[in-house]
N, C-alpha and C. Protein backbone atom coordinates (compact mmCIF):
# COMPACT_ATOMS: atom_id res chain seq x y z
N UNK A 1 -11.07 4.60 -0.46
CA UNK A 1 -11.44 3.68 -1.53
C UNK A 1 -12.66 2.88 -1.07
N UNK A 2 -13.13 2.84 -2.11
CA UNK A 2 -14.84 1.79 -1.39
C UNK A 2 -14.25 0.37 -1.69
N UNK A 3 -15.38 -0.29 -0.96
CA UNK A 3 -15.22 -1.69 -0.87
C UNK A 3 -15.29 -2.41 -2.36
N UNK A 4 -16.51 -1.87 -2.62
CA UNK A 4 -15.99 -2.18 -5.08
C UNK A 4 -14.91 -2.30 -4.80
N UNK A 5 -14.30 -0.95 -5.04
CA UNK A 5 -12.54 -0.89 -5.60
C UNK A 5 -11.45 -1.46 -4.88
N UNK A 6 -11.78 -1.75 -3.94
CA UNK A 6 -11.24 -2.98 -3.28
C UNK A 6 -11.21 -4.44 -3.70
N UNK A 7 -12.55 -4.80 -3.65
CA UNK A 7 -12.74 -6.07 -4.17
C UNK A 7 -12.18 -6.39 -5.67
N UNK A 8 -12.43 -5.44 -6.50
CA UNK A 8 -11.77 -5.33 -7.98
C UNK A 8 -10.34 -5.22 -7.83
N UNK A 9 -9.91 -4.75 -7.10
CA UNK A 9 -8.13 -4.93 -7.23
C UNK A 9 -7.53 -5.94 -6.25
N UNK A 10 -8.55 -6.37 -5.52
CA UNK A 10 -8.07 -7.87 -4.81
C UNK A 10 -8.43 -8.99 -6.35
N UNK A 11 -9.38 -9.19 -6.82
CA UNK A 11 -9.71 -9.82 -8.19
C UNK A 11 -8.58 -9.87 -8.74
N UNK A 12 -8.62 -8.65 -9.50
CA UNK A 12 -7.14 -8.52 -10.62
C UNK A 12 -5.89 -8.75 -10.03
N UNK A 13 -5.61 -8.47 -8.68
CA UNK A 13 -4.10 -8.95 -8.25
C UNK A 13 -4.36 -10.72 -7.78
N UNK A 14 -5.49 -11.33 -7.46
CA UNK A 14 -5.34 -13.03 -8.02
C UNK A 14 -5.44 -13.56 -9.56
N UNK A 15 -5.69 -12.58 -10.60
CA UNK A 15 -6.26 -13.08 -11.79
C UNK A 15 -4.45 -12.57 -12.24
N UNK A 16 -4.01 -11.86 -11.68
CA UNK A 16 -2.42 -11.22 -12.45
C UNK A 16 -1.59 -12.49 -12.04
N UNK A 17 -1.53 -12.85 -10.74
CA UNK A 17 -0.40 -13.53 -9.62
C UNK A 17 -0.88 -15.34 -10.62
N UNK A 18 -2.41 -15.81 -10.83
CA UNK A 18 -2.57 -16.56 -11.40
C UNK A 18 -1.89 -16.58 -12.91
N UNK A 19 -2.16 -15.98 -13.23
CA UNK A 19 -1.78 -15.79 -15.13
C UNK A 19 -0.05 -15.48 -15.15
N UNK A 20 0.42 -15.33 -14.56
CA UNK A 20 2.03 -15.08 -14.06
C UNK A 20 2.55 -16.59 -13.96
N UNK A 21 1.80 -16.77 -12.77
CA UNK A 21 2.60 -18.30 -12.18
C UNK A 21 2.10 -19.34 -12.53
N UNK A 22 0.91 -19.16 -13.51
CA UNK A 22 0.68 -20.45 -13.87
C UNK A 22 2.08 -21.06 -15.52
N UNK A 23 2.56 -20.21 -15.59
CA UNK A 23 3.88 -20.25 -16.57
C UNK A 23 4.87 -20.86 -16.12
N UNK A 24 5.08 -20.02 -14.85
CA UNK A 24 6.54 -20.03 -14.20
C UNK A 24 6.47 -21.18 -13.24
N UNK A 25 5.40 -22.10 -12.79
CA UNK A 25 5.21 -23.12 -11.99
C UNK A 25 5.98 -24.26 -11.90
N UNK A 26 6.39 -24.08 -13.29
CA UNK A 26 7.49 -26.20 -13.54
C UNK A 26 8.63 -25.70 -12.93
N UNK A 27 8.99 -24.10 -13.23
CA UNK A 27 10.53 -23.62 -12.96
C UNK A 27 10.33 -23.69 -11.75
N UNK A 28 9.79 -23.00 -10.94
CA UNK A 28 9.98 -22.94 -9.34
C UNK A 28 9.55 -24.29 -8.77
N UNK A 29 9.11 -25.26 -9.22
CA UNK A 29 8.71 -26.53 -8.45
C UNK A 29 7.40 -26.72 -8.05
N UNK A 30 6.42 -25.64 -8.27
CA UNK A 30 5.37 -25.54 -7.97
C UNK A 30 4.14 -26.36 -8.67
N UNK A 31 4.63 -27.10 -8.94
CA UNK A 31 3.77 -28.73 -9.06
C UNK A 31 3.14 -29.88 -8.44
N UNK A 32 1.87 -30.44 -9.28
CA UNK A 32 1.72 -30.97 -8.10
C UNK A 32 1.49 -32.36 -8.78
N UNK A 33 1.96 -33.23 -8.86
CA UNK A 33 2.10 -34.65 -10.10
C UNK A 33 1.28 -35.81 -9.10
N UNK A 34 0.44 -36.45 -10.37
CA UNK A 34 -0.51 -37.50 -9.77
C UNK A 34 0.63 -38.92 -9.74
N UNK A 35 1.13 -38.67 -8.48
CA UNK A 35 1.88 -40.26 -8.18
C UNK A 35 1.33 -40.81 -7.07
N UNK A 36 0.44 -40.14 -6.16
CA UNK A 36 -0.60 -41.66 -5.20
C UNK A 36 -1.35 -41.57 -5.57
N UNK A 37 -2.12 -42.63 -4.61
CA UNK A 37 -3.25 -43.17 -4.85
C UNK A 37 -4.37 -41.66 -4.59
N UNK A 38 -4.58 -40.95 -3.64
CA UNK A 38 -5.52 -40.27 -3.78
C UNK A 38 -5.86 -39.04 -4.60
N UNK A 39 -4.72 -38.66 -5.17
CA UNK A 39 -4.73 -37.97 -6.11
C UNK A 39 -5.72 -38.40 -7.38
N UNK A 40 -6.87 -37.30 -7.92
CA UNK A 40 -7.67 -37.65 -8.62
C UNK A 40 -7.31 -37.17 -9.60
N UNK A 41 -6.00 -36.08 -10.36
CA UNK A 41 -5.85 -35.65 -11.94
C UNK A 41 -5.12 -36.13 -12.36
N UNK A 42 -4.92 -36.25 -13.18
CA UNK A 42 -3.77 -37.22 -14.22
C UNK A 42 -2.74 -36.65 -14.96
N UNK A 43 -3.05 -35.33 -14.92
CA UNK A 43 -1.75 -34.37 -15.46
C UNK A 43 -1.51 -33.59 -14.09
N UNK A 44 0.45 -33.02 -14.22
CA UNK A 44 0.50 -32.16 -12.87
C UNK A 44 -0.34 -30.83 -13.68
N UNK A 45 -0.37 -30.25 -12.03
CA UNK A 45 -1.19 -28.94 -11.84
C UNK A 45 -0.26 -28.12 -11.21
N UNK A 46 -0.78 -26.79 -11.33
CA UNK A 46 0.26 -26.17 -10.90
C UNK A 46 -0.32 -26.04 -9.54
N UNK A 47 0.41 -25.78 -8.60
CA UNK A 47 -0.03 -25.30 -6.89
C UNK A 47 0.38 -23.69 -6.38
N UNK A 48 -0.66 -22.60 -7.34
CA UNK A 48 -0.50 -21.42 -7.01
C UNK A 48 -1.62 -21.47 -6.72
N UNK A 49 -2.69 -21.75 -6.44
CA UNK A 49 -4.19 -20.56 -5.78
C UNK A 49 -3.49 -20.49 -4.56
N UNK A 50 -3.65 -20.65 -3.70
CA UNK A 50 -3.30 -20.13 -2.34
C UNK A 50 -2.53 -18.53 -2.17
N UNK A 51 -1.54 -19.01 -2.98
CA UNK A 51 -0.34 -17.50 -3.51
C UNK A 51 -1.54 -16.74 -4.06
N UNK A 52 -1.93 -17.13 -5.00
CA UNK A 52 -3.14 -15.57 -5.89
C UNK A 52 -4.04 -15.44 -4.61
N UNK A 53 -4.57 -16.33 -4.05
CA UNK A 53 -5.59 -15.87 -2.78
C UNK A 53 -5.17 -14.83 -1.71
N UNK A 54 -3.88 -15.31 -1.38
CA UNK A 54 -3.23 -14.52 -0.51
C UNK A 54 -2.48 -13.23 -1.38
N UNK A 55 -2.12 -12.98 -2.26
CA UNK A 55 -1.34 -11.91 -3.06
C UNK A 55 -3.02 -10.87 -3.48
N UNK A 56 -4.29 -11.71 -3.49
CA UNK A 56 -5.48 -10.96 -3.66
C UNK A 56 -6.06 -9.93 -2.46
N UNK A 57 -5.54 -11.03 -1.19
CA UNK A 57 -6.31 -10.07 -0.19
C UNK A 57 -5.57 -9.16 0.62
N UNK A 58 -3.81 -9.68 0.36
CA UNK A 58 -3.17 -8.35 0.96
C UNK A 58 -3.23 -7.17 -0.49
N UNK A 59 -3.89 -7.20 -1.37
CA UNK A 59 -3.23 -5.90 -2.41
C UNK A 59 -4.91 -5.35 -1.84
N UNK A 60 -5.95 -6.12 -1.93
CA UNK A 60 -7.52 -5.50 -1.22
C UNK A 60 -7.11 -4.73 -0.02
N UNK A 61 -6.46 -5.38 0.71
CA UNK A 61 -6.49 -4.76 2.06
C UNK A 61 -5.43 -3.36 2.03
N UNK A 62 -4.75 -3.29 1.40
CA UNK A 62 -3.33 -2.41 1.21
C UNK A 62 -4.12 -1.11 0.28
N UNK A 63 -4.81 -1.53 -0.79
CA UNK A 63 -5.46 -0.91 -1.44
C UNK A 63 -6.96 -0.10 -0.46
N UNK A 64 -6.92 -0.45 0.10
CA UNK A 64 -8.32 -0.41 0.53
C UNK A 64 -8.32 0.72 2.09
N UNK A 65 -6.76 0.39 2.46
CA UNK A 65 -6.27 1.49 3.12
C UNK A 65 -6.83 0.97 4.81
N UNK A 66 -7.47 -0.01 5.27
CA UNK A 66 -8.09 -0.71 6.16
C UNK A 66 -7.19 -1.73 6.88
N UNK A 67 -5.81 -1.12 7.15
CA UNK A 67 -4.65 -1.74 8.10
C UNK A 67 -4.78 -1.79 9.37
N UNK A 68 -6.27 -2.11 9.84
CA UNK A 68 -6.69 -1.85 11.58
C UNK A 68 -6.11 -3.46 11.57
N UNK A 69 -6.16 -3.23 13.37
CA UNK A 69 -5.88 -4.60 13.82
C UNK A 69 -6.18 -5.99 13.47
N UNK A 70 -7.97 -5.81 13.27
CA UNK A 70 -8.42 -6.72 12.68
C UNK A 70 -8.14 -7.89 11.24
N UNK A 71 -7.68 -6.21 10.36
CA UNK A 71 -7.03 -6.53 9.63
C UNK A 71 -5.54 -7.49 8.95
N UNK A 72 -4.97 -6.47 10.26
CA UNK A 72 -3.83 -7.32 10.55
C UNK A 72 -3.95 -8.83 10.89
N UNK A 73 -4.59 -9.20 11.90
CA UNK A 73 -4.17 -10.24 12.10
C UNK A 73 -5.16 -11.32 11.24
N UNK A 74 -6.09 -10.67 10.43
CA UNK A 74 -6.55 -12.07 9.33
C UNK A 74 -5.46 -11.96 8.23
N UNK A 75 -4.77 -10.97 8.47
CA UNK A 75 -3.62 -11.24 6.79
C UNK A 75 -2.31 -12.42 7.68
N UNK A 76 -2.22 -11.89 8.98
CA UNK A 76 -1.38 -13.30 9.97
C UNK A 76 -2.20 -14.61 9.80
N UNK A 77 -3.29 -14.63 9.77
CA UNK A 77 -3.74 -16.29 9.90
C UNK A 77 -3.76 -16.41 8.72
N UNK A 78 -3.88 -15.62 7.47
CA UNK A 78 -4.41 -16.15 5.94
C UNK A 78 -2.46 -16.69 5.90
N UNK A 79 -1.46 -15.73 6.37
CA UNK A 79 -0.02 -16.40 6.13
C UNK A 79 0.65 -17.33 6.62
N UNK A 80 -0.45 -17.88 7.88
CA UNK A 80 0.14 -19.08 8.42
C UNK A 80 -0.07 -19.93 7.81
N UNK A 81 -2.14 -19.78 6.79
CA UNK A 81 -2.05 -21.16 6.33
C UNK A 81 -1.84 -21.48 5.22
N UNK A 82 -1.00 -20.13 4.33
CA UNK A 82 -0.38 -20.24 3.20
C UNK A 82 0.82 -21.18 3.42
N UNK A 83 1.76 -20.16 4.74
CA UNK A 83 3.33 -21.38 4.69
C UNK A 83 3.05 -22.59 5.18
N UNK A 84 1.22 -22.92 6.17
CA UNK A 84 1.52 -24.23 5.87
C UNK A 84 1.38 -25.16 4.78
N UNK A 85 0.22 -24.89 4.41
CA UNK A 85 -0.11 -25.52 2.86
C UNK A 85 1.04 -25.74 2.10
N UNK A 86 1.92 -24.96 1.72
CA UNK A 86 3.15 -24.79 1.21
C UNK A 86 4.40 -26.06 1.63
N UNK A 87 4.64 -25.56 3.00
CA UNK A 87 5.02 -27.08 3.61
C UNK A 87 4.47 -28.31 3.25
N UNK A 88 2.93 -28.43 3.58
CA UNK A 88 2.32 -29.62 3.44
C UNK A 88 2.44 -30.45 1.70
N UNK A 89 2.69 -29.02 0.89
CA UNK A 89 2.76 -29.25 -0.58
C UNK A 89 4.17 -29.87 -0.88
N UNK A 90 5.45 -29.36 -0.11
CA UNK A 90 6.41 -30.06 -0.24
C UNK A 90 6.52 -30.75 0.03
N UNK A 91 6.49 -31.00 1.30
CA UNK A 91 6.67 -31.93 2.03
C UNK A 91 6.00 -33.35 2.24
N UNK A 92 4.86 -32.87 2.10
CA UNK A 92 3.77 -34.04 1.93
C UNK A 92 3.37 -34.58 3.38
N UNK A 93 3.03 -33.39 4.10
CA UNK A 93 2.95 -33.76 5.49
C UNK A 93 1.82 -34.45 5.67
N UNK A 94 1.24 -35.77 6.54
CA UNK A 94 0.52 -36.22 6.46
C UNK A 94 -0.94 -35.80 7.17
């Protein structure tokens, strides 16, 4: 597969994972509500890019057939700083 058809089905699997969960976001908790001070929106938002970012570049990389090492281990650092973000989103780590 060329790198196009790569990049196009990393696209469409963040534009799918977005348009999915931006629905299903209140149900799973995946909100993000302006109650401090530094928060700048005034309505909640949902807190999926990270998920479509990461659901974009493992379907590129899977698609793309390019499972070398290298590979591997940027889809390990892109998942560390998904579950942390994730944490930090619950949790509110400082």
């Amino acid at each position: 597969m060329t790198v196009t058809a790569g990049l196009m089905v990393s696209f469409m699997m963040s534009a799918l994972v977005l348009a999915v969960l931006h629905f299903q976001a209140p149900r799973f908790g995946l909100m993000d509500h302006p109650s401090e001070r530094r928060k700048i929106h005034r309505r909640p938002v949902p807190l999926i890019g990270g998920i479509a970012i990461f659901s974009g570049l493992l379907a590129g990389a899977i698609s793309a057939l390019t499972l070398e090492t290298a590979t591997l281990h940027g889809l390990l650092g892109a998942a560390v700083i998904l579950l942390v973000g994730g944490l930090d989103d619950r949790f509110e780590v400082p």
